[in-house]
Protein backbone atom coordinates (compact mmCIF):
# COMPACT_ATOMS: atom_id res chain seq x y z
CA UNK A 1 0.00 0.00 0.00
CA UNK A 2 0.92 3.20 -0.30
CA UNK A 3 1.08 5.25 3.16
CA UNK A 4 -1.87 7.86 3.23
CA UNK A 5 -0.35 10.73 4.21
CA UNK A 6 3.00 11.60 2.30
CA UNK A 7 4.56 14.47 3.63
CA UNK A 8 6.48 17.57 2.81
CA UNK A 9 8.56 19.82 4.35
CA UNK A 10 6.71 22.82 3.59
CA UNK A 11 7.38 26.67 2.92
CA UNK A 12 4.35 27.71 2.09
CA UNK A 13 5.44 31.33 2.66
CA UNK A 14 9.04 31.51 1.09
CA UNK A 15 11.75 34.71 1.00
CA UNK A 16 12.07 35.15 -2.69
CA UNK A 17 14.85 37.35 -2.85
CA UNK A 18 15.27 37.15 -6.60
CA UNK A 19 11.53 38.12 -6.86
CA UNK A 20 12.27 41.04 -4.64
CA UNK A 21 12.47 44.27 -4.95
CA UNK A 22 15.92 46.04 -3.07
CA UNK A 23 13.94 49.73 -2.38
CA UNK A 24 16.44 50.85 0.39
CA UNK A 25 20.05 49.88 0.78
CA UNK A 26 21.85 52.02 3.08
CA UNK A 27 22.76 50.34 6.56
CA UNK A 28 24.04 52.65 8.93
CA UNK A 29 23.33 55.52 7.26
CA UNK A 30 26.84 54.12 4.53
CA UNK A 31 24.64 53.74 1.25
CA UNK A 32 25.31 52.60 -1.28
CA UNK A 33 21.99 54.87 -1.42
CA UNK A 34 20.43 57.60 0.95
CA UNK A 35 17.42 57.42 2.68
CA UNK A 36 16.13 54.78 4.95
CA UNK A 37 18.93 53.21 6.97
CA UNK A 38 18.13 49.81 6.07
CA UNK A 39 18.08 46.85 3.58
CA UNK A 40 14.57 46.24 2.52
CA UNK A 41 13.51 43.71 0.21
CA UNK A 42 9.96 44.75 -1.15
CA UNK A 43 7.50 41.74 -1.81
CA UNK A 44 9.58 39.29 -0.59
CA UNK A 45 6.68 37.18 0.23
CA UNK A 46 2.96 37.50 1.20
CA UNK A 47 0.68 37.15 3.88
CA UNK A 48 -3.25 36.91 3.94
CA UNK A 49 -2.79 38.16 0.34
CA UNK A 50 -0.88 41.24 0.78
CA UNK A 51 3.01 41.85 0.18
CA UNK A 52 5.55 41.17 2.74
CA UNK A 53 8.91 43.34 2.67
CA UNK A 54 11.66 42.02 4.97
CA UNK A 55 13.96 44.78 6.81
CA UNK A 56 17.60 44.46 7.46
CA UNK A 57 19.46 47.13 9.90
CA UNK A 58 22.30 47.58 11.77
CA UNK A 59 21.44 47.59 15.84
CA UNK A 60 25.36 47.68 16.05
CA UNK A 61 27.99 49.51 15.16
CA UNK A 62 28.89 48.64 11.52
CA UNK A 63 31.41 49.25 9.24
CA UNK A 64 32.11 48.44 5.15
CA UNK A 65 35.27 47.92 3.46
CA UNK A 66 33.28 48.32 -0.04
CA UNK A 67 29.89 49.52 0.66
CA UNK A 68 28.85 48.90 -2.88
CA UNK A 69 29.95 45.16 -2.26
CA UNK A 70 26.65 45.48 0.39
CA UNK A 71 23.89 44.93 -2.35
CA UNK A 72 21.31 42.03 -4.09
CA UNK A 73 23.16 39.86 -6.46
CA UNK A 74 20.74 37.71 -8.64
CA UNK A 75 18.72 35.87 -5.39
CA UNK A 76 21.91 36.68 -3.49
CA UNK A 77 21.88 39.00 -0.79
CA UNK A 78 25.50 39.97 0.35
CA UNK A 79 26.59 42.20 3.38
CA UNK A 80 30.34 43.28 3.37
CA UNK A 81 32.14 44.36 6.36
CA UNK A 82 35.62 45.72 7.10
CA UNK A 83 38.34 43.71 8.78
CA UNK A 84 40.81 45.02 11.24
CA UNK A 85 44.59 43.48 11.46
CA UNK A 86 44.72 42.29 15.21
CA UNK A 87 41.39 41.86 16.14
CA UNK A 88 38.14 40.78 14.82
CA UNK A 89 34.94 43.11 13.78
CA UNK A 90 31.08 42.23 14.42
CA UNK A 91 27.82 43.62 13.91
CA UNK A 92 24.38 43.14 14.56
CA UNK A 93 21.40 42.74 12.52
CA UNK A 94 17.79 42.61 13.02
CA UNK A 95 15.66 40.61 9.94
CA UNK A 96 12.01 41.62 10.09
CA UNK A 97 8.84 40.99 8.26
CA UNK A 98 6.82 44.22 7.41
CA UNK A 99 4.10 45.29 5.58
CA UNK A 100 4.76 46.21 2.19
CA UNK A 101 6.13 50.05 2.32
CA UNK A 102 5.73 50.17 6.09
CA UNK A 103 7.47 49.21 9.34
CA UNK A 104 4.41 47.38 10.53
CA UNK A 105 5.29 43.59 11.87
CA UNK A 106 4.06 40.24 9.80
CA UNK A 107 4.39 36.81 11.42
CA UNK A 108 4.87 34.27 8.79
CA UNK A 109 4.04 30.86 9.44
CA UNK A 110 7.37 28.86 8.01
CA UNK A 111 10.47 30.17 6.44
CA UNK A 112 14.09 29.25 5.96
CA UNK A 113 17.24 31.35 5.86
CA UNK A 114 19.82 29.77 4.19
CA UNK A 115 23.68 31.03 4.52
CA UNK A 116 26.89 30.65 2.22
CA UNK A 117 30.49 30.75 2.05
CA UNK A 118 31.11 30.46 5.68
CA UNK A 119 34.95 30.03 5.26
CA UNK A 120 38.49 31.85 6.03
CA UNK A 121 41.09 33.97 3.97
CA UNK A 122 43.80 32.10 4.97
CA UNK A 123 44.63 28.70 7.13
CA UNK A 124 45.97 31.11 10.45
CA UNK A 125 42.20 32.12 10.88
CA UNK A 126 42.68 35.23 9.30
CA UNK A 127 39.41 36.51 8.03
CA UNK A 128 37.40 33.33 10.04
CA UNK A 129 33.77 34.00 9.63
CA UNK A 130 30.99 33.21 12.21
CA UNK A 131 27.52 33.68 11.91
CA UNK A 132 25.41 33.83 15.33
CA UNK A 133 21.61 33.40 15.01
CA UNK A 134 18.61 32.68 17.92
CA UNK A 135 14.96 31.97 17.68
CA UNK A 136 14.88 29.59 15.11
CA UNK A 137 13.77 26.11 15.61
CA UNK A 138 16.17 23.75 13.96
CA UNK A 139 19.12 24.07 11.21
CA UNK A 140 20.01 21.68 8.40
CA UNK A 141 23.54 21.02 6.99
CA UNK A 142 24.54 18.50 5.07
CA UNK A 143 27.10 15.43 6.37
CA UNK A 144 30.70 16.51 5.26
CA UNK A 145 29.90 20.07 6.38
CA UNK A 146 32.95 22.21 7.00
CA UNK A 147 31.69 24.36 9.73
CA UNK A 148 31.86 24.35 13.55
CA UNK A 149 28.81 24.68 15.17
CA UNK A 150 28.56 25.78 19.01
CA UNK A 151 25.58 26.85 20.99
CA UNK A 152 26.00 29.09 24.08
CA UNK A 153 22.25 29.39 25.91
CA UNK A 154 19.91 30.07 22.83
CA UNK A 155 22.59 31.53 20.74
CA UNK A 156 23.82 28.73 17.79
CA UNK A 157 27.48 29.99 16.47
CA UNK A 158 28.08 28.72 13.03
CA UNK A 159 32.23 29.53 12.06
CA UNK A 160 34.72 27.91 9.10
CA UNK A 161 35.91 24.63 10.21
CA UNK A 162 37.76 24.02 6.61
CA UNK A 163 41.58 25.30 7.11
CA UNK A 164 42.27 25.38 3.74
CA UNK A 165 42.35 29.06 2.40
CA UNK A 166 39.50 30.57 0.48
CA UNK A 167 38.80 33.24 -1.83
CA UNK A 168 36.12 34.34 -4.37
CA UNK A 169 36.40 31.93 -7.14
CA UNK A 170 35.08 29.07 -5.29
CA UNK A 171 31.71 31.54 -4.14
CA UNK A 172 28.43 30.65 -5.26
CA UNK A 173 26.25 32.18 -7.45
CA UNK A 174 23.38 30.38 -7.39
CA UNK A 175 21.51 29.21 -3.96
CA UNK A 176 19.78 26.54 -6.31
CA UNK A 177 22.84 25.18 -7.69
CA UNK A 178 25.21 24.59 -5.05
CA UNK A 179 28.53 22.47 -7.13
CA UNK A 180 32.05 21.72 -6.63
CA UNK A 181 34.29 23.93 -7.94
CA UNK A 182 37.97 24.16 -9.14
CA UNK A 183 39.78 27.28 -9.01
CA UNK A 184 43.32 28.73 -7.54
CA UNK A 185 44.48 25.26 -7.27
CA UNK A 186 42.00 23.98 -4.90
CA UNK A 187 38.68 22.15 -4.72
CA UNK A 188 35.57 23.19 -2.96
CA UNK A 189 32.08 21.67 -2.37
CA UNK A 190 29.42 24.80 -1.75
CA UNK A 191 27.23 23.15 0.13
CA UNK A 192 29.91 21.83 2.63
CA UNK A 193 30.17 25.59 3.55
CA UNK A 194 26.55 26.37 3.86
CA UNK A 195 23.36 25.92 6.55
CA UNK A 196 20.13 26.82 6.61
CA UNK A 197 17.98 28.19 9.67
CA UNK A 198 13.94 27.08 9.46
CA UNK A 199 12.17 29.51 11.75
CA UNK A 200 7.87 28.90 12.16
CA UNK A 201 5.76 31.79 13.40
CA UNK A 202 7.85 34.57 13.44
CA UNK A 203 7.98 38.10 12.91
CA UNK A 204 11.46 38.95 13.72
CA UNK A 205 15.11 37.97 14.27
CA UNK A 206 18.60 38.65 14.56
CA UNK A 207 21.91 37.41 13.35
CA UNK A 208 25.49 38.55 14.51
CA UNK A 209 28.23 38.32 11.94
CA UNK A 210 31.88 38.16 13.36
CA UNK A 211 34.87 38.85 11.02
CA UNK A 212 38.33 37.22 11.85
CA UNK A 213 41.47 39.86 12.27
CA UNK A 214 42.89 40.37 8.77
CA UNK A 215 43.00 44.01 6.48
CA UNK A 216 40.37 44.04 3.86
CA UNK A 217 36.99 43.32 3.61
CA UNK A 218 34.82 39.89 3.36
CA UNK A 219 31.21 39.25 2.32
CA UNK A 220 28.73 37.67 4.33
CA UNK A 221 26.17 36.01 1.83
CA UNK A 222 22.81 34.22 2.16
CA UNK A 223 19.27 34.02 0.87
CA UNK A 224 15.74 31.62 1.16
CA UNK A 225 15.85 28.24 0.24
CA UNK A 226 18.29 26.22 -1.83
CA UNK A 227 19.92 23.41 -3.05
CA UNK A 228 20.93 22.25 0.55
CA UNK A 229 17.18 21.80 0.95
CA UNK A 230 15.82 19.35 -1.64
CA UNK A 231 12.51 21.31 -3.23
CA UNK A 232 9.74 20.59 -4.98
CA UNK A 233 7.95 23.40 -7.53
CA UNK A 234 4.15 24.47 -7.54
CA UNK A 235 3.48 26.80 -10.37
CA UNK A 236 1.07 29.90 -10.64
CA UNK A 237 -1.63 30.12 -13.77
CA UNK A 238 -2.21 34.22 -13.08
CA UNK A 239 -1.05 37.01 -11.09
CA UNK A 240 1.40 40.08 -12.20
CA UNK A 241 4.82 39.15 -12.95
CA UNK A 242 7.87 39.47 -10.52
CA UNK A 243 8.63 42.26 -8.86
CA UNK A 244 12.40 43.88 -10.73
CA UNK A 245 15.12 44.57 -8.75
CA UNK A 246 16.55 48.35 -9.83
CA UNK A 247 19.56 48.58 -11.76
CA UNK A 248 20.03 52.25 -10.27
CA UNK A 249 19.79 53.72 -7.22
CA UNK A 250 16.66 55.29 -8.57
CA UNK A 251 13.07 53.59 -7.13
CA UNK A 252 11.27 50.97 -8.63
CA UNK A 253 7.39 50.75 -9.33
CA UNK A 254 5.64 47.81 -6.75
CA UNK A 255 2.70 46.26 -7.76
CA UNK A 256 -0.37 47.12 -5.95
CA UNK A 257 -1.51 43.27 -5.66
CA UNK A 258 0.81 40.93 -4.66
CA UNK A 259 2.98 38.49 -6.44
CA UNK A 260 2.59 35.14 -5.77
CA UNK A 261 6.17 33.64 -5.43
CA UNK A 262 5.92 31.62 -8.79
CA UNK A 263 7.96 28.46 -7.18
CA UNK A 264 6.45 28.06 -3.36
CA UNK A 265 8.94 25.08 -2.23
CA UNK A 266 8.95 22.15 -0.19
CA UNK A 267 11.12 19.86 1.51
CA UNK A 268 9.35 16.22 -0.35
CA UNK A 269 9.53 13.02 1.31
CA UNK A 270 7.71 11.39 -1.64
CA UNK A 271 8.76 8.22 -1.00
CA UNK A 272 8.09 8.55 2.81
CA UNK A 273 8.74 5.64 5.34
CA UNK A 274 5.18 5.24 7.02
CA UNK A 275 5.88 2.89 10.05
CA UNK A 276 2.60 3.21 10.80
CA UNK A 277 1.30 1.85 7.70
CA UNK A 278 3.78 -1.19 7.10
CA UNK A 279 3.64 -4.53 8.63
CA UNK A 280 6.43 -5.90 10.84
CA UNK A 281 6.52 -9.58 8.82
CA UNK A 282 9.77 -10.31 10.13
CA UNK A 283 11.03 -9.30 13.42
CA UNK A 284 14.24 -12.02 14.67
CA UNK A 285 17.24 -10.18 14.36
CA UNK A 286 20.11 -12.26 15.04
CA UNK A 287 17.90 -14.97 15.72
CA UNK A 288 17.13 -14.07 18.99
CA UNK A 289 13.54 -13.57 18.24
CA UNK A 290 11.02 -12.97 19.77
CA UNK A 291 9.71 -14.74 16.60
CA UNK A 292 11.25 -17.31 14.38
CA UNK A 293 12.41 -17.73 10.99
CA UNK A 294 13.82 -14.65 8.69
CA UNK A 295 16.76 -13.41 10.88
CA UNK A 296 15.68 -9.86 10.57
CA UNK A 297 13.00 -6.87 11.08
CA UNK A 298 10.92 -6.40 8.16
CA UNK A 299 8.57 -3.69 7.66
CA UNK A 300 6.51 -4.82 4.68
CA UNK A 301 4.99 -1.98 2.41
CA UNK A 302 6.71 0.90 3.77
CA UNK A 303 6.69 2.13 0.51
CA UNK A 304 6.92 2.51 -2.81
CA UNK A 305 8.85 2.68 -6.18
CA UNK A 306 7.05 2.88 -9.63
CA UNK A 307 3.88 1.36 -8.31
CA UNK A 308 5.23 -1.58 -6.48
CA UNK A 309 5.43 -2.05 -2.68
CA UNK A 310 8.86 -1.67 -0.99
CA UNK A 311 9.91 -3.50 2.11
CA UNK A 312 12.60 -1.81 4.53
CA UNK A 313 14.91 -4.96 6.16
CA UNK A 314 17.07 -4.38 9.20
CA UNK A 315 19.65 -6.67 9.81
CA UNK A 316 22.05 -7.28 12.42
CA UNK A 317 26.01 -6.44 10.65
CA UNK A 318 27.43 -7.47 14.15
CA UNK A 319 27.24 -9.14 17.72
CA UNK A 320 24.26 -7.94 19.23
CA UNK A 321 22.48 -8.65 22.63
CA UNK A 322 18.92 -7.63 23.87
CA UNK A 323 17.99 -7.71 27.21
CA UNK A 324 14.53 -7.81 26.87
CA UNK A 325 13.92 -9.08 22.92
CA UNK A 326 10.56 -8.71 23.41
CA UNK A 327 10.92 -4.98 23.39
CA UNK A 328 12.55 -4.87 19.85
CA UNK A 329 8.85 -4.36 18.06
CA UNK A 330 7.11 -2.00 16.29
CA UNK A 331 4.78 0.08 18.47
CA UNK A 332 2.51 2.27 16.13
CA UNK A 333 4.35 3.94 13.97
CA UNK A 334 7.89 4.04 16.59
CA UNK A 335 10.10 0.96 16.23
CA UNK A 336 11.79 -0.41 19.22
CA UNK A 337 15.51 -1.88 19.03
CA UNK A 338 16.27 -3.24 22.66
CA UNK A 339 20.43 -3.85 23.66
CA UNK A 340 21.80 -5.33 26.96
CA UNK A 341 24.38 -3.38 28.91
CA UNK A 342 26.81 -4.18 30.91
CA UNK A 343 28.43 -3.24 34.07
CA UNK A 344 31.65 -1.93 33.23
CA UNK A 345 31.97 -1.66 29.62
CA UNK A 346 29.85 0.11 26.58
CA UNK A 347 28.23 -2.38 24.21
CA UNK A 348 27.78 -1.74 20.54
CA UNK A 349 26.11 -3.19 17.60
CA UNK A 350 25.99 -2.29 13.60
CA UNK A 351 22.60 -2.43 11.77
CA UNK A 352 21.68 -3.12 8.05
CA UNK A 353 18.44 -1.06 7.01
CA UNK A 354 18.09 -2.03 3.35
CA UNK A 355 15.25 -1.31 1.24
CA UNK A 356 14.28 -3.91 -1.22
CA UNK A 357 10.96 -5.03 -3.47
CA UNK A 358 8.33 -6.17 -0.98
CA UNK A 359 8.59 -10.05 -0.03
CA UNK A 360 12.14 -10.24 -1.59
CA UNK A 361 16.03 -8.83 -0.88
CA UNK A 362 16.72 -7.42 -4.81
CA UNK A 363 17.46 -3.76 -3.30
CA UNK A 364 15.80 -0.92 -4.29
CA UNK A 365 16.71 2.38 -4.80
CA UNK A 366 13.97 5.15 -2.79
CA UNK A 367 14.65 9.12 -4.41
CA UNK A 368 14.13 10.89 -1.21
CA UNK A 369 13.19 9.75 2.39
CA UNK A 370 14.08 10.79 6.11
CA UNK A 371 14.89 8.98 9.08
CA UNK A 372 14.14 10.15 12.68
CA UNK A 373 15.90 9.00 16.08
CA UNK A 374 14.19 9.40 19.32
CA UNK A 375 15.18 9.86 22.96
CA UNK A 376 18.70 9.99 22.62
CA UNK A 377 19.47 10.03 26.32
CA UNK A 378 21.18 8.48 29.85
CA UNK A 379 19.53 6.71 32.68
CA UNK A 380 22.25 9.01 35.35
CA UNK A 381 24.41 11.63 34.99
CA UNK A 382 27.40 9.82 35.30
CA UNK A 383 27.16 8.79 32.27
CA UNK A 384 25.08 5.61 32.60
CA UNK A 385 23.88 4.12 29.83
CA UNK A 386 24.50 7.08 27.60
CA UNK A 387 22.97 6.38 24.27
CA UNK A 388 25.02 7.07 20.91
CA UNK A 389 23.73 6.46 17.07
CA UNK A 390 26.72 6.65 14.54
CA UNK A 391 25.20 7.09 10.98
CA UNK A 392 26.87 7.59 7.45
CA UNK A 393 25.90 7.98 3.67
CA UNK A 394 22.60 10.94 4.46
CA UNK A 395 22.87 14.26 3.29
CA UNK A 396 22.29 16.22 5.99
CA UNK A 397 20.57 16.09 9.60
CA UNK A 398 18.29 17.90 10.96
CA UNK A 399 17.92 18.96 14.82
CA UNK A 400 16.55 21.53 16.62
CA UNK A 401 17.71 25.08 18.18
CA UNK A 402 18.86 24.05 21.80
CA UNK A 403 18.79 20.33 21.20
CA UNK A 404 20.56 18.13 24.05
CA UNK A 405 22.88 15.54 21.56
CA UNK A 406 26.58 15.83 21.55
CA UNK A 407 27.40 16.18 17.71
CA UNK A 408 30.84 15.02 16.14
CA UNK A 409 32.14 13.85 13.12
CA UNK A 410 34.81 11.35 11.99
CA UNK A 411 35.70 11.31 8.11
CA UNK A 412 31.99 10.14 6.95
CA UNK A 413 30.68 9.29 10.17
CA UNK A 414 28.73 11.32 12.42
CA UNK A 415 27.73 10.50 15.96
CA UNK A 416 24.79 11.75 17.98
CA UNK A 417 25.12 11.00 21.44
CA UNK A 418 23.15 12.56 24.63
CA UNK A 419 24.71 15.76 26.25
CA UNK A 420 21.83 16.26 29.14
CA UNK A 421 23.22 15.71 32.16
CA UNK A 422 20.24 14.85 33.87
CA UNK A 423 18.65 11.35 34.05
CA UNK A 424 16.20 9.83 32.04
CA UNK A 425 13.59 6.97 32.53
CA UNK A 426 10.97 5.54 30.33
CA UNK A 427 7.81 7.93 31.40
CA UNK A 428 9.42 11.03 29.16
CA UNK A 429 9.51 8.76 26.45
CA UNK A 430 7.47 9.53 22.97
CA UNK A 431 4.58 7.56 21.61
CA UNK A 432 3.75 9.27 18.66
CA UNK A 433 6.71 11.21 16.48
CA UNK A 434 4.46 13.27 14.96
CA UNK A 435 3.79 14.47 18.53
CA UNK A 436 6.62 15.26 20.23
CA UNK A 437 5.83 17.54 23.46
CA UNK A 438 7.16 18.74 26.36
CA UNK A 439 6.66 15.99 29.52
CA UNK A 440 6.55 16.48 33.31
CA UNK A 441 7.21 13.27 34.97
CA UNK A 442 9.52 12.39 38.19
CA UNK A 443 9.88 15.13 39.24
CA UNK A 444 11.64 16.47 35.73
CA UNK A 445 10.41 17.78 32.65
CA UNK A 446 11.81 16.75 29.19
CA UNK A 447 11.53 18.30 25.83
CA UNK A 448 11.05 15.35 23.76
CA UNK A 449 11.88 17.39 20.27
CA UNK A 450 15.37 18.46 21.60
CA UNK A 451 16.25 14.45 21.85
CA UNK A 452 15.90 13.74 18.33
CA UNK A 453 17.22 14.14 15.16
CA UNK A 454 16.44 13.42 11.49
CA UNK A 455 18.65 11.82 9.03
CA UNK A 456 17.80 12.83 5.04
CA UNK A 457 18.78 10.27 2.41
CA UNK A 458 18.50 10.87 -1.68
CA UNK A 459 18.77 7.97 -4.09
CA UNK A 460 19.53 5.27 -1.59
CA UNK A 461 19.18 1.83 -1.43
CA UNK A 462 21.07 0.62 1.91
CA UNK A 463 22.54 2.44 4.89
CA UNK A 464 24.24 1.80 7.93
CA UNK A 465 23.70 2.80 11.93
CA UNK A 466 25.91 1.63 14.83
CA UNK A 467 24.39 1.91 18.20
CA UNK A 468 26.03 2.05 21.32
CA UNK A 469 24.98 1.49 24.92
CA UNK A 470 27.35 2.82 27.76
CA UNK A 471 28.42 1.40 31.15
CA UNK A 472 25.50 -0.08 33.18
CA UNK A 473 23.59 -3.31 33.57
CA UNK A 474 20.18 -3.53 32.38
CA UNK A 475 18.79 -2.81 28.68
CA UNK A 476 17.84 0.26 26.93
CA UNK A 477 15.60 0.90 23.78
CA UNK A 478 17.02 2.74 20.72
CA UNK A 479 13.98 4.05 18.61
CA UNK A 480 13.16 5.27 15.50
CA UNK A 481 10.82 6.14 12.72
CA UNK A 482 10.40 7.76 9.86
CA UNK A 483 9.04 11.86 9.24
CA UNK A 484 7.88 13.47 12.67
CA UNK A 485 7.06 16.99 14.23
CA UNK A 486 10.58 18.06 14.62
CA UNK A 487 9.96 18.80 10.46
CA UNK A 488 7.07 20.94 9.86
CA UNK A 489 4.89 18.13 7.20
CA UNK A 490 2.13 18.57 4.84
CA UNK A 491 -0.78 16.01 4.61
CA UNK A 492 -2.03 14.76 0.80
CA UNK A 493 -5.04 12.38 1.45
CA UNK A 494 -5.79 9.66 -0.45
CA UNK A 495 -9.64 8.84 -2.10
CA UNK A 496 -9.09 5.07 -2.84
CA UNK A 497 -7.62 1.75 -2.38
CA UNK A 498 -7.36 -0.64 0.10
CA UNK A 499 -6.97 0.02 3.84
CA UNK A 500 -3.01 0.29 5.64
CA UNK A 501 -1.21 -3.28 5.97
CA UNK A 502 -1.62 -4.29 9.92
CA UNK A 503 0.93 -5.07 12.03
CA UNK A 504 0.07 -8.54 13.24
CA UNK A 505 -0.61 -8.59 17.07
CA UNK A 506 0.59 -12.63 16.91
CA UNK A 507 3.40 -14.45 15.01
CA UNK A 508 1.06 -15.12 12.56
CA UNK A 509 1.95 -13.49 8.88
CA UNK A 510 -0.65 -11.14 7.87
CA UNK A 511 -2.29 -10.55 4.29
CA UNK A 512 0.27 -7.88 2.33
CA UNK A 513 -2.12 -6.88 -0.75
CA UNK A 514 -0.53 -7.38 -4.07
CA UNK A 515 -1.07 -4.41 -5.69
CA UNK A 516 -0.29 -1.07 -4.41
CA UNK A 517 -2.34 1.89 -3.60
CA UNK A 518 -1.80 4.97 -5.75
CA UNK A 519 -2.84 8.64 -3.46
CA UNK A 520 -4.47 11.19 -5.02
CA UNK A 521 -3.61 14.83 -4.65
C-alpha cells in the first residue's frame, strides 16, 4: 500500500529574494543609497494576500570595506564588512517581516534562511567568519559540512571549520545550484560551507556576523531556500509578474496586488517511510527472536517505487544482545531496538536497514526519504547508559535550536550521542513522532523534540547505523521512525484503495495486498 499521508517539508510562505524588490540599501546611514537606513527587500513574500517586505538594519555599530559590495546579487543577498589586522569586527542585525512600504510587523508561518560561504582567507584564521543566530527552531547542513557549530544558551554559532584558504572563485552564485568547484588550485564543495535556519511563526530575528582579524573586507552572503534543501515546484496560472530589482539607485514601481512567489517550495519526502502503515513480517534479528524464521526486522509496504510495494529490512552487521527481545517491536508507527548493557563496559552493535521489493532482498533504490531518532538520552548523569547512534551515507541532519545531543564527526561518520546531564527513565519517552511535546514526569520535565534528530537520504538503497549502549547493567531501547514533528509536514489524502497493511498482534503473517495503492492529490 501506499502510506496515506505523504509528507512535505513545507514553505508555504518563502523569502524570494530574486523576486524582490531592493527599495532601500543604506545600513548605517553608509549607502550605497540615501534614505532609509536599512536593507529592505519589497515583496519578498505574502501574507493573507498582501506583500511582505523584509527589513535588514544595523542595531550595532557597523562598518564596510566596499559599501557597494553590500547589495542584491541575482537571489543573493550579500553584506560586506571591514576587517581590522589584530582583532576581529562584528555587527548586529535585526531581519524583520513588514508590511509592504511600512514598518508594521508580519508573522509568517514557516520560512528558511539559508547562509553561504562560511569560510576563512587564509589557514591562520585570518578573516574566520561566524555567523550567530537565535529563535529559530532547527538548522540543516549536510554530512561533510565544514563548519563548527557551538551553541551558548539560545545563541547557535556557526564559524569555518575548513583550514584550507578561500577566496572568491570558489563563491556561489546560485543558492539553487550549489557544485564543486575548481579554481586557484583547490577544490571546494558549496554546500559543505553552507546551513540553513527554518524559523515557524515569526515576525522577527537577529543574526550577529563576526569577522576574523585580517585588512580588507569579506562578504557575508545568504538568501531563502536552496539546493541544501531538496525542493519541490508548484506553479502559478495568473497574477502580475515578478517584482524587478533596480539597476540604479533610482526607485522601482511595486505592484499594488501581490505576487505570488511563482515556485512556493517544499522539503518532499515522496517516497516517505510510514511505520505506521507497514507490517512488521519479520522481526528475529540475530535470531534471537522474539519470533522465528527470517533473521531480521521487516517492515513490509513501507513504501513505494514505480507502483510496487517496498519492504525496509534491518539486519544485524554485528554481535548484538537484547535484554529484553521482546521490546525490539514496532509500536505504532515508533520501532523499538532493545540492547543489553553491561556493568563496566559500553556495548555496541551495527545495523543493516536495506530497502528492497516487498517479499524479496533485490534492493531498491527510494529518491528521497528521512529517518528520525528518538530519545537519545542516559539513565544518570554519570554517564550511565549514555545512548550514541553513529550514521553515514545521508545528506544532511536535521535537529533543533537548543537540542541536548553531543554532535561530532569522523571522516563520513557522524555521531549523535546525549549531552543532558540529567537522568532519564521511560515515562518522558514519545509515543507518537508526529507528537513530540514537552513531559513532566519524576519530578523532571523533558523536551522530547530536543532528543531527536532526522537523518535525510537521496537515491539510496542501503545504509548503515551503529548503536552504542554505555556502562550499566540492564537494557535500553534505541527508537526510531520515519518523518515526525521536529519537520514541519504537509498532509495529501488519499480517495481510494485498500486500507493500511496491519501489524500482526501474533506471530502469525498477515495478508500484504498485491497491488499497491496509488494517493491522489
Amino acid at each position: 500500500t501506499t502510506p496515506t499521508t505523504p509528507t512535505c517539508f513545507v514553505s508555504s510562505t518563502p523569502l524570494d529574494f530574486g523576486s524582490s524588490a531592493l527599495t532601500s540599501n543604506n545600513l548605517n546611514g553608509l549607502g550605497p543609497r540615501t534614505g532609509e537606513e536599512a536593507m529592505r527587500f519589497a515583496g519578498i513574500s505574502t501574507s493573507e494576500g498582501a506583500l511582505v517586505d523584509l527589513l535588514i538594519t544595523a542595531s550595532s555599530s557597523y562598518e564596510a570595506k566596499e559599501i557597494q559590495e553590500t547589495r542584491l546579487v541575482g537571489n543573493l543577498v550579500q553584506i560586506n564588512m571591514q576587517g581590522y589586522r589584530e582583532e576581529s569586527a562584528s555587527a548586529n542585525f535585526n531581519f524583520s517581516l513588514v508590511a509592504s512600504g511600512t514598518n508594521d510587523p508580519v508573522q509568517l508561518p514557516l520560512f528558511v534562511i539559508t547562509f553561504f560561504d562560511v569560510d576563512q582567507q587564509r589557514n591562520n584564521g585570518k578573516h574566520r567568519e561566524t555567523i550567530e543566530a537565535s529563535g529559530f527552531e532547527r538548522y540543516i547542513v549536510r554530512q561533510g559540512h565544514q563548519l563548527n557549530i557551538t551553541e551558548r544558551g539560545d545563541v547557535t554559532s556557526f564559524s569555518a571549520s575548513e583550514k584550507e584558504p578561500s577566496g572568491e572563485c570558489d563563491n556561489p552564485s546560485d543558492p539553487n545550484n550549489l557544485t564543486v568547484v575548481t579554481c586557484n588550485n583547490r577544490t571546494t564543495d558549496q554546500s559543505r560551507r553552507a546551513f540553513t535556519l527554518v524559523y515557524s511563526d515569526t515576525q522577527s530575528f537577529s543574526v550577529r556576523f563576526t569577522l576574523g582579524f585580517g585588512r580588507g573586507g569579506r562578504n557575508f552572503m545568504f538568501s531563502g531556500l536552496s539546493s541544501l534543501v531538496p525542493t519541490c515546484a508548484e506553479t502559478t496560472s495568473s497574477g502580475p509578474g515578478p517584482i524587478t530589482a533596480p539597476t540604479t539607485s533610482t526607485t522601482p514601481t511595486i505592484p499594488t496586488t501581490p505576487t505570488t512567489p511563482t515556485t512556493p517550495t517544499c522539503f518532499v519526502s515522496s517516497t516517505p517511510l510510514d511505520f505506521g502503515s507497514s507490517a512488521l513480517t519479520s522481526n528475529n534479528l540475530n535470531g534471537l527472536g522474539p519470533r522465528t524464521g527470517e533473521e531480521a526486522m521487516r517492515f513490509a509496504g513501507i513504501s513505494t517505487s514505480e507502483g510496487a510495494l517496498v519492504d525496509l529490512l534491518i539486519t544485524a552487521s554485528s554481535s548484538y544482545e537484547a535484554k529484553e527481545i521482546q521490546e525490539t517491536r514496532l509500536v505504532g508507527n515508533l520501532v523499538q531496538i532493545n540492547m543489553q548493557g553491561y556493568r563496566e563496559e559500553s556495548a555496541s552493535a551495527n545495523f543493516n536497514f536495506s530497502l528492497v521489493a516487498s517479499g524479496t532482498n533485490d534492493p531498491v533504490q527510494l529518491p528521497l526519504f528521512v529517518i528520525t531518532f528518538f530519545d537519545v538520552d542516559q539513565q544518570r548523569n554519570n554517564g550511565k547508559h549514555r545512548e550514541t547512534i553513529e550514521a553515514s551515507g545521508f545528506e544532511r541532519y536535521i535537529v533543533r535550536q537548543g537540542h541536548q545531543l553531543n554532535i561530532t564527526e569522523r571522516g563520513d561518520v557522524t555521531s549523535f550521542s546525549a549531552s543532558e546531564k540529567e537522568p532519564s527513565g521511560e515515562c518522558d519517552n514519545p509515543s507518537d513522532p508526529n507528537n513530540l511535546t514537552v513531559v513532566t514526569c519524576n519530578n523532571r520535565t523533558t523536551d522530547q523534540s530536543r532528543r531527536a534528530f532526522t537523518l535525510v537520504y537521496s537515491d539510496t538503497q542501503s545504509f548503515s547505523v551503529r548503536f552504542t549502549l554505555g556502562f550499566g547493567r540492564g537494557g535500553r531501547n534505541f527508537m526510531f521512525s520515519g518523518l515526525s514533528s521536529l519537520v514541519p509536514t504537509c498532509a495529501e489524502t488519499t480517495s481510494s484503495g485498500p486500507g493500511p497493511i496491519t501489524a500482526p498482534t501474533t506471530s502469525t503473517t498477515p495478508t500484504i495486498p498485491t497491488t499497491p495503492t496509488t494517493p491522489t492529490t
